[in-house]
Each structure stands twice: as C-alpha cells, then as structure tokens.
Protein backbone atom coordinates (compact mmCIF):
# COMPACT_ATOMS: atom_id res chain seq x y z
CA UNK A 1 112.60 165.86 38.06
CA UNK A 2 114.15 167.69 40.83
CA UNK A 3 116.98 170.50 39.83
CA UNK A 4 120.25 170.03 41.13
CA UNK A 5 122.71 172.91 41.26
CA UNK A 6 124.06 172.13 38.25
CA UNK A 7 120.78 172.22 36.34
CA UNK A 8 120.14 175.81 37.79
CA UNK A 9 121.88 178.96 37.76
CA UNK A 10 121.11 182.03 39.36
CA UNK A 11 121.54 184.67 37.39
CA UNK A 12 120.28 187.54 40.09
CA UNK A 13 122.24 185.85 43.22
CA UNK A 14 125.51 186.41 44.50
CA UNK A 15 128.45 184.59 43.40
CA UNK A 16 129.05 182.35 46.29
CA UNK A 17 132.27 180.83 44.59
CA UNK A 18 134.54 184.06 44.36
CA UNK A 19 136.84 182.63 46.73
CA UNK A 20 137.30 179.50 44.85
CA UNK A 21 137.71 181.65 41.03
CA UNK A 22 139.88 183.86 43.17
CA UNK A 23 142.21 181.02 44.01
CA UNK A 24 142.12 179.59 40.96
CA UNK A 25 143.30 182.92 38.75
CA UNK A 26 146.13 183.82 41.36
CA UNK A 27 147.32 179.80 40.60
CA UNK A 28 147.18 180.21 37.12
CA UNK A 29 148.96 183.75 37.77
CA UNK A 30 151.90 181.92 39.40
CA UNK A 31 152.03 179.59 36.92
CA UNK A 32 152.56 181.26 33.84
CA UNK A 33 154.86 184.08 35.84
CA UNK A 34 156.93 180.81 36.79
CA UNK A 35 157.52 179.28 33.34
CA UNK A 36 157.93 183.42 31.65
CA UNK A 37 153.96 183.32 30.44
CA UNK A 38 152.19 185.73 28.04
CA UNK A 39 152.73 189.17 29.68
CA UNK A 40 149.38 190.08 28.31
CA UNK A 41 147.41 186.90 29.65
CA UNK A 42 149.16 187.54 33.38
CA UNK A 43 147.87 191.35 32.87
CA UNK A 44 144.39 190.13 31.88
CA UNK A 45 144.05 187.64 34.59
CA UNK A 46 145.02 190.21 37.27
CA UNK A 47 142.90 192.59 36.46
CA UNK A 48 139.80 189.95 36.90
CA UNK A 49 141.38 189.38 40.21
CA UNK A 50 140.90 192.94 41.09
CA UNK A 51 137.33 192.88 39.34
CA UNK A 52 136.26 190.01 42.02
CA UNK A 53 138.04 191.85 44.76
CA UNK A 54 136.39 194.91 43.91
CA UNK A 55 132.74 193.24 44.11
C-alpha cells in the first residue's frame, strides 16, 4: 500500500503549513473580537500566533 500524506506524518520535519495555521488563528481572532469573544480564548490564540511567528 503506498502512504499518502495523510497516512504519514513527520514528526522531525518542518511545518510546511504555518502559513495556512497562521491564517487560520488570525480569522478566528477576528471573529470572536467581532461578535465580543472570550477575552481569554483571543489572548490564547494570539499568543500561538506569535509562537509560529517566532519559529
């Protein structure tokens, strides 16, 4: 059976979809900052943001 990305991961590689994860937690930022979100979560989700920038 050959492995398909999705029946692989590499654990020692880089993460090749930071851009994409990036996107995705500044979207969900904007979202919950739009509708008056969970302080807390907003908080939490930035700081992964600046993990991932960080890297």
């Amino acid at each position: 059976m050959e492995d398909t990305r999705d029946d692989v991961e590499d654990v020692g590689g880089p993460l090749t979809d930071v851009p994409l994860i990036l996107e995705d937690l500044l979207c969900q930022i904007e979202e919950l900052r739009a509708t008056d979100g969970d302080v807390d979560v907003i908080a939490d989700l930035l700081a992964q943001v600046e993990l991932l920038q960080g890297r």
